[in-house]
C-alpha atoms as a PDB file:
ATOM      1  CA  UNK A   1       9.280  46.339   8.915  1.00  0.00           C
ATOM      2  CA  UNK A   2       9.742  47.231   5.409  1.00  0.00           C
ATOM      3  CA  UNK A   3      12.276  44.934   3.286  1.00  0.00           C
ATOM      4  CA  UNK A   4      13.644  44.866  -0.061  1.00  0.00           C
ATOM      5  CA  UNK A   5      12.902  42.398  -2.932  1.00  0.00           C
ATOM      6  CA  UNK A   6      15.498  40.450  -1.798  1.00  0.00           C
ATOM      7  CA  UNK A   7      13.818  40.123   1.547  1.00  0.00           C
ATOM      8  CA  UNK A   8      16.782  42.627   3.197  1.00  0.00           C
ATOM      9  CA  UNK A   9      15.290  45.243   5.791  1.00  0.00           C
ATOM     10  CA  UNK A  10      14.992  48.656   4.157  1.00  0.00           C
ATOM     11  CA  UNK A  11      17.511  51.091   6.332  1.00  0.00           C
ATOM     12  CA  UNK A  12      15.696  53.486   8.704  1.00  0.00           C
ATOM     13  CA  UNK A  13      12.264  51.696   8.034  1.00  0.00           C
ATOM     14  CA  UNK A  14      10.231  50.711  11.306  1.00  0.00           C
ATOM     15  CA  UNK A  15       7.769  48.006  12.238  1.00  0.00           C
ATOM     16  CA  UNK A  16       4.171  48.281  11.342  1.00  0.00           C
ATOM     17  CA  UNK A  17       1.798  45.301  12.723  1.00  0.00           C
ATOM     18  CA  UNK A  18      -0.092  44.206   9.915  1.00  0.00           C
ATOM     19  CA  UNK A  19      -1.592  41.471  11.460  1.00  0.00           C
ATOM     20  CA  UNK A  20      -0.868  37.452  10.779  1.00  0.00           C
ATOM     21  CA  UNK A  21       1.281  35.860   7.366  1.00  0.00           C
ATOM     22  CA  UNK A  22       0.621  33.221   5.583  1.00  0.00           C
ATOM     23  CA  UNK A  23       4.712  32.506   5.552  1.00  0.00           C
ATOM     24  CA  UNK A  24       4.876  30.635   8.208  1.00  0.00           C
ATOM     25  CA  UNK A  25       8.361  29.654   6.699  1.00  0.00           C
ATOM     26  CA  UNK A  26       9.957  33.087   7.626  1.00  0.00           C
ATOM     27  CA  UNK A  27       8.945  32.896  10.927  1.00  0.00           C
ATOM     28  CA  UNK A  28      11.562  31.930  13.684  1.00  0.00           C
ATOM     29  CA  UNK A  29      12.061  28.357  14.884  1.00  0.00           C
ATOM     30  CA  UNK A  30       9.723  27.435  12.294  1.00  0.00           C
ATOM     31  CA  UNK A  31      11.550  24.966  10.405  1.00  0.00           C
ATOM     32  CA  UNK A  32      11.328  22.230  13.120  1.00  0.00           C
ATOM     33  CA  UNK A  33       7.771  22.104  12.674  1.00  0.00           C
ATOM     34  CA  UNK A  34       5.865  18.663  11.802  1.00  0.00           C
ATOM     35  CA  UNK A  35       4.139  19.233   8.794  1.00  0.00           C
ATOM     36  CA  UNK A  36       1.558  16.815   7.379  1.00  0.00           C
ATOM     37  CA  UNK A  37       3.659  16.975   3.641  1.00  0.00           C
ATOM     38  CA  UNK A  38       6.348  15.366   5.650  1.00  0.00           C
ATOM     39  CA  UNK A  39       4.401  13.097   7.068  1.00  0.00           C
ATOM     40  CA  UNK A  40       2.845  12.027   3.217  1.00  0.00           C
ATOM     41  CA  UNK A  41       6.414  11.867   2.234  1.00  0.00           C
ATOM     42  CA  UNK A  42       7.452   9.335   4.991  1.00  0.00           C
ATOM     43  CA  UNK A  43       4.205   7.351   4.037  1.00  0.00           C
ATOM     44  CA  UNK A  44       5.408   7.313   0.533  1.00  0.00           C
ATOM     45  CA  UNK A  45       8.865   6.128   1.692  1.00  0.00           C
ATOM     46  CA  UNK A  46       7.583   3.154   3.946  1.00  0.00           C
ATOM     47  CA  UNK A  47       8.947  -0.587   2.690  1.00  0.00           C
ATOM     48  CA  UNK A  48       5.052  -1.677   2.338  1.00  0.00           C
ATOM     49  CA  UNK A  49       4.709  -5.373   2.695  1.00  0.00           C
ATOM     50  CA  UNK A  50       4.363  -6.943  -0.980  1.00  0.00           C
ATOM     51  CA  UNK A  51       1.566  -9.022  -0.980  1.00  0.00           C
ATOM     52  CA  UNK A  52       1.772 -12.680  -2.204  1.00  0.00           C
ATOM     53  CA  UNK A  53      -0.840 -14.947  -3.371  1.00  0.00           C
ATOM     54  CA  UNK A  54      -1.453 -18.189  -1.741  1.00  0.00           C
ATOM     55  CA  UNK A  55      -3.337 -20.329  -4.429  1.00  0.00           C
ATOM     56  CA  UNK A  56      -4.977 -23.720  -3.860  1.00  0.00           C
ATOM     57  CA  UNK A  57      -5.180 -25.808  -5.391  1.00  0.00           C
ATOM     58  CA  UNK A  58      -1.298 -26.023  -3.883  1.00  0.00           C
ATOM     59  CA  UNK A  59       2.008 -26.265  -6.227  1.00  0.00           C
ATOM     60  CA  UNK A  60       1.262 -23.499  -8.265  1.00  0.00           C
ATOM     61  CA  UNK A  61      -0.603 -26.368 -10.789  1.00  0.00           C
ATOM     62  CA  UNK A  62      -4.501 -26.073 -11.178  1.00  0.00           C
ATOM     63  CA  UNK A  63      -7.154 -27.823 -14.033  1.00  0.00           C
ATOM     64  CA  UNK A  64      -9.244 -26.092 -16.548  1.00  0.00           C
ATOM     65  CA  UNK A  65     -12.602 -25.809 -15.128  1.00  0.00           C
ATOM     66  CA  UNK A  66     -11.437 -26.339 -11.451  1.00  0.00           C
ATOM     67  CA  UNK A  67     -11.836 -23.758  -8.920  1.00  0.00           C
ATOM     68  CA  UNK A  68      -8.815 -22.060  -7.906  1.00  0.00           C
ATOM     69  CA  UNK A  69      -8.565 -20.405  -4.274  1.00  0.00           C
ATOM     70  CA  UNK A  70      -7.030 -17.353  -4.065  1.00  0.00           C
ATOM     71  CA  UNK A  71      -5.749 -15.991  -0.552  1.00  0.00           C
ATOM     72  CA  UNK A  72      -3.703 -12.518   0.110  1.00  0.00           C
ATOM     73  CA  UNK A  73      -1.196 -13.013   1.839  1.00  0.00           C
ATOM     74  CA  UNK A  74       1.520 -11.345   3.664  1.00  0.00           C
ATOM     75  CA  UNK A  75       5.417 -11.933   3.387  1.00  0.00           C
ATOM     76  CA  UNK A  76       7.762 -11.225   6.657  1.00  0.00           C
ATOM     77  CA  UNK A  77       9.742  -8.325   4.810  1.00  0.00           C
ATOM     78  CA  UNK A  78       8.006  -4.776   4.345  1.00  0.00           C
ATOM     79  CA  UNK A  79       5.320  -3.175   6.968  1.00  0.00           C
ATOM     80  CA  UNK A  80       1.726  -4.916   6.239  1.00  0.00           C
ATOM     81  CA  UNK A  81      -1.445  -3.676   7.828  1.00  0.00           C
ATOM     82  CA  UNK A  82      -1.226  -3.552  12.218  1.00  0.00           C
ATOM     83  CA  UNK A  83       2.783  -3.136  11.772  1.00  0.00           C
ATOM     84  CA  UNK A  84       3.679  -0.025  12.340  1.00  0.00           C
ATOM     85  CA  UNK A  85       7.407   1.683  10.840  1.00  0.00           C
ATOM     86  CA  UNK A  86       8.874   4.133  13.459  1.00  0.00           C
ATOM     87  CA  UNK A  87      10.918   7.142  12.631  1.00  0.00           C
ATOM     88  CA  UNK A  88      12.161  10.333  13.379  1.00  0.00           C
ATOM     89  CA  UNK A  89      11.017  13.208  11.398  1.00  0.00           C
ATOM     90  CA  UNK A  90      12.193  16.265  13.056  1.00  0.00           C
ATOM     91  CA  UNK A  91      13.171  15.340  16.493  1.00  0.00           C
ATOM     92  CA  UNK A  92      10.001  13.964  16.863  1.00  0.00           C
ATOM     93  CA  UNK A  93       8.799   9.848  16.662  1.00  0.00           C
ATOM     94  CA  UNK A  94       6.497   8.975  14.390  1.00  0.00           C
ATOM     95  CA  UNK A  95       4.833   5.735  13.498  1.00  0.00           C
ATOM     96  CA  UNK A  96       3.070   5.080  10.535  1.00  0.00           C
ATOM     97  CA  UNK A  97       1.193   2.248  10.016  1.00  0.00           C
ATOM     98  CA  UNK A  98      -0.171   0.887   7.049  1.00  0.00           C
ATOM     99  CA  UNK A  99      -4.216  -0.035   6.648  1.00  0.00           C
ATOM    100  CA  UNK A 100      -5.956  -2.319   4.148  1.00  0.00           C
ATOM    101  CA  UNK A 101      -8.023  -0.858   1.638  1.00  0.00           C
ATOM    102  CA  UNK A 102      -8.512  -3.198  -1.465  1.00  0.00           C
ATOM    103  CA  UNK A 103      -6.778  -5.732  -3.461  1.00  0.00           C
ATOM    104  CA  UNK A 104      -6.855  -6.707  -6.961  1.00  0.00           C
ATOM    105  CA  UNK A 105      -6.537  -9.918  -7.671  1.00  0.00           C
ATOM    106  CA  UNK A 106      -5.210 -10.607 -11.513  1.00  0.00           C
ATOM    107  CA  UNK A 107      -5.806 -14.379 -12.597  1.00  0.00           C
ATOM    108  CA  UNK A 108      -3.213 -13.926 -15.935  1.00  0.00           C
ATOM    109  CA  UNK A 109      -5.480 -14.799 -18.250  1.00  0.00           C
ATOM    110  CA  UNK A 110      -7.031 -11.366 -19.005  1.00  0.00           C
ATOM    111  CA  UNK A 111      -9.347 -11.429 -15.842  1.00  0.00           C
ATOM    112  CA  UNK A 112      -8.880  -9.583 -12.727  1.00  0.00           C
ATOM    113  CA  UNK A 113     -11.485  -9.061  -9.638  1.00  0.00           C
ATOM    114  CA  UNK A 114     -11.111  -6.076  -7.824  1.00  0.00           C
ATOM    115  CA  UNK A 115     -10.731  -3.688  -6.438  1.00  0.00           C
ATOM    116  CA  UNK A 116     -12.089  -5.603  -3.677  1.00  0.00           C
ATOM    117  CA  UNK A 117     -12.034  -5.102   0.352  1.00  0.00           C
ATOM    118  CA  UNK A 118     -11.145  -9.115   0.942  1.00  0.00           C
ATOM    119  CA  UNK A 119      -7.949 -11.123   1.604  1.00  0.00           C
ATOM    120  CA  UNK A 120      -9.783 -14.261  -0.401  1.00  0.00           C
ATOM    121  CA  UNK A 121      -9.370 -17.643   1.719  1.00  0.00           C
ATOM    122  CA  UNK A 122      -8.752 -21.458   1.377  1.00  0.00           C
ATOM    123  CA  UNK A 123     -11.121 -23.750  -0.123  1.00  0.00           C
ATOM    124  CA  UNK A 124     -14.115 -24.655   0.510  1.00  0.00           C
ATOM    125  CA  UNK A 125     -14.446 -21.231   2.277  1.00  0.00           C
ATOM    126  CA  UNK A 126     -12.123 -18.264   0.201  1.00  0.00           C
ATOM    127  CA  UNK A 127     -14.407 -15.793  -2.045  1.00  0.00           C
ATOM    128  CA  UNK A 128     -12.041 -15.400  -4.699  1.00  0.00           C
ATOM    129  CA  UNK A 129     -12.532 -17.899  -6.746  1.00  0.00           C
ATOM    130  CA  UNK A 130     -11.251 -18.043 -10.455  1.00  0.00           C
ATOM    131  CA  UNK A 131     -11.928 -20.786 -13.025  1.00  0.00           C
ATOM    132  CA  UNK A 132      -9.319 -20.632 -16.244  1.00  0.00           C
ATOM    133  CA  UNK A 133     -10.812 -21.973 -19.696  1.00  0.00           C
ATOM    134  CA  UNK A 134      -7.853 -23.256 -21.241  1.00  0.00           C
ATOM    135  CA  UNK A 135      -4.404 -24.345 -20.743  1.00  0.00           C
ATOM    136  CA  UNK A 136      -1.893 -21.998 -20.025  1.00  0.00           C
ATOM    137  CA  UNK A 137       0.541 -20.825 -18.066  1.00  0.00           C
ATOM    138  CA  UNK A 138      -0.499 -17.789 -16.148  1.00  0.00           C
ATOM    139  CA  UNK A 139       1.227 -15.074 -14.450  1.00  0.00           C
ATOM    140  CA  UNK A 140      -0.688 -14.071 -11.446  1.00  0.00           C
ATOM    141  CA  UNK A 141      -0.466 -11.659  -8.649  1.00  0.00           C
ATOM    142  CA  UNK A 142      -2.287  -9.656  -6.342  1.00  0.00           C
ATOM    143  CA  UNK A 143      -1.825  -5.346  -5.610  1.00  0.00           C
ATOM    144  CA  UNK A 144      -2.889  -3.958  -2.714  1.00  0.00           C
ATOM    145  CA  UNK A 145      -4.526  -0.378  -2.098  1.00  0.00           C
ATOM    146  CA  UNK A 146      -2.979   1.084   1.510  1.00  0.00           C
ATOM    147  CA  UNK A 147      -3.709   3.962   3.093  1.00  0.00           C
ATOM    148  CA  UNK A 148      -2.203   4.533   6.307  1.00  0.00           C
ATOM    149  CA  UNK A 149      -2.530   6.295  10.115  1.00  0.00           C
ATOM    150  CA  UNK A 150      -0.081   8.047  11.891  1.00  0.00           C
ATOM    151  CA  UNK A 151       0.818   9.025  15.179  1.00  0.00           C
ATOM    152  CA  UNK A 152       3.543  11.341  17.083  1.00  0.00           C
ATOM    153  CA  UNK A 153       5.441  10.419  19.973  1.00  0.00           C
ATOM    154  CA  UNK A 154       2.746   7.634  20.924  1.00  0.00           C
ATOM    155  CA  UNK A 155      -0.099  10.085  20.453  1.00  0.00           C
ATOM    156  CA  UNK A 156      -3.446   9.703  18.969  1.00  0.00           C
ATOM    157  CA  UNK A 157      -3.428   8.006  15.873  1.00  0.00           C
ATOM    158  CA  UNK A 158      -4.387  10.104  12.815  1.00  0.00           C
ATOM    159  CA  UNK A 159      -5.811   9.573   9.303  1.00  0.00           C
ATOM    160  CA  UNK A 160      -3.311   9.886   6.535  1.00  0.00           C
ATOM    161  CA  UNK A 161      -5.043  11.199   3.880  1.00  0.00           C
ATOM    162  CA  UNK A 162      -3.893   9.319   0.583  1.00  0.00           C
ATOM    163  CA  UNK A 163      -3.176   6.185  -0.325  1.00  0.00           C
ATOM    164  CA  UNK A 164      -0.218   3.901  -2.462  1.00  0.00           C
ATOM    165  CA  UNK A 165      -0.600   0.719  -4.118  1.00  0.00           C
ATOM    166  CA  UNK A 166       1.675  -2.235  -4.137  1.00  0.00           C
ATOM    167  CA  UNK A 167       2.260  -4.288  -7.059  1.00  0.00           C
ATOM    168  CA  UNK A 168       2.268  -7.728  -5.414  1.00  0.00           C
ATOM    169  CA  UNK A 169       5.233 -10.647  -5.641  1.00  0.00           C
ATOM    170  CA  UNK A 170       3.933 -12.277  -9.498  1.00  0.00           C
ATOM    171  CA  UNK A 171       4.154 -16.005  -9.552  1.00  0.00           C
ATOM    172  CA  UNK A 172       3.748 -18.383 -12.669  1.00  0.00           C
ATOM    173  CA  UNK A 173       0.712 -20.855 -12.293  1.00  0.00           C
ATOM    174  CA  UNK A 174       0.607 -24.069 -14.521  1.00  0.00           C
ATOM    175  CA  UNK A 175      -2.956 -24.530 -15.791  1.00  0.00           C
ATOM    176  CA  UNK A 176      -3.402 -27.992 -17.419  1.00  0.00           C
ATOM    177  CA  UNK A 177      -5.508 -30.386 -18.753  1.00  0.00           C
ATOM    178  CA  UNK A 178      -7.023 -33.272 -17.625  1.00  0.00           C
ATOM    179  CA  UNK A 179      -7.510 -36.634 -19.919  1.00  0.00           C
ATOM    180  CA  UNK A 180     -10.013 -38.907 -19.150  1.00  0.00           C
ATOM    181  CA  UNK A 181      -8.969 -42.669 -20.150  1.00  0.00           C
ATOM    182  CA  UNK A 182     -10.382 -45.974 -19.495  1.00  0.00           C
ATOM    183  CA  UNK A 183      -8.652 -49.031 -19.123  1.00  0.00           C
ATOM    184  CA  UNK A 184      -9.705 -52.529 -18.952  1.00  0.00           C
ATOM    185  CA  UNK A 185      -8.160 -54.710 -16.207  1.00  0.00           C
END
């Protein structure tokens, strides 16, 4: 049917098939549809989990020219990777669920490591390991890369195609000096 610029149908005009549109807008009923840009604007609206960093040794205190452990770790607020965040996005449920990519660890003194695809660990095990050269006090934290998977109404779960990162929870670590003295008894 022939319509007007202002998308009116022309009087006395009749329909014509010209095959399929690429307006799938204008088409009936369509505006309940799922479409993956809602679905990458729910991702972008999920309460990620801010990682924290769990750094040994314990107390936030370490030495110059000690090892320090770094771990990623998780707090109990925000969606972290294997939690999924349910909603409903058009009368349908979907989940979204966050997935691990990388994680940057950044030491405060300048240095970073990452992106890389580890959590760390504990000593005598973790494989992030930094070792600060001077005394300072150093504000450290660790970002994590997500990208995500989503599924509707408890469907197959599908690739979301993009990614966020997190700035983690920054904490201040107390690097200090030791003294070696001797004493006589």
């Amino acid at each position: 049917m022939e319509v007007s610029k202002t998308g009116q149908p022309v009087a006395g005009a009749t329909w014509t098939d010209v095959g399929f549109t690429c307006l799938a807008a204008l088409v009936p009923g369509a505006n309940n549809v799922l479409t993956m840009q809602m679905i990458l604007d729910q991702f972008h609206k999920t309460t990620f989990a801010k990682p924290t960093a769990s750094i040994q040794p314990v107390g936030l205190k370490t030495l110059v020219n000690l090892p320090t452990y770094y771990e990623l770790k998780w707090p109990t607020s925000g969606f972290e990777p294997g939690e999924a965040d349910a909603t409903i996005l058009v009368g349908r449920r979907v989940e979204i669920e966050p997935v691990f990519v990388s994680a940057t660890y950044i030491y405060g003194d300048g240095e970073t490591s990452g992106p890389v695809d580890t959590f760390g660990g504990p000593h005598p095990t973790g494989d992030v390991v930094h070792t600060y050269r001077k005394k300072m006090t150093a504000p450290v934290q660790i970002n994590a890369t997500y990208s995500g998977r989503f599924r509707v109404d408890g469907g197959a779960w599908i690739t979301i195609p993009d990614t966020v990162t997190i700035e983690g929870t920054p904490a201040n670590l107390t690097v200090a000096e030791a003294k070696a003295r001797l004493y006589s008894n």
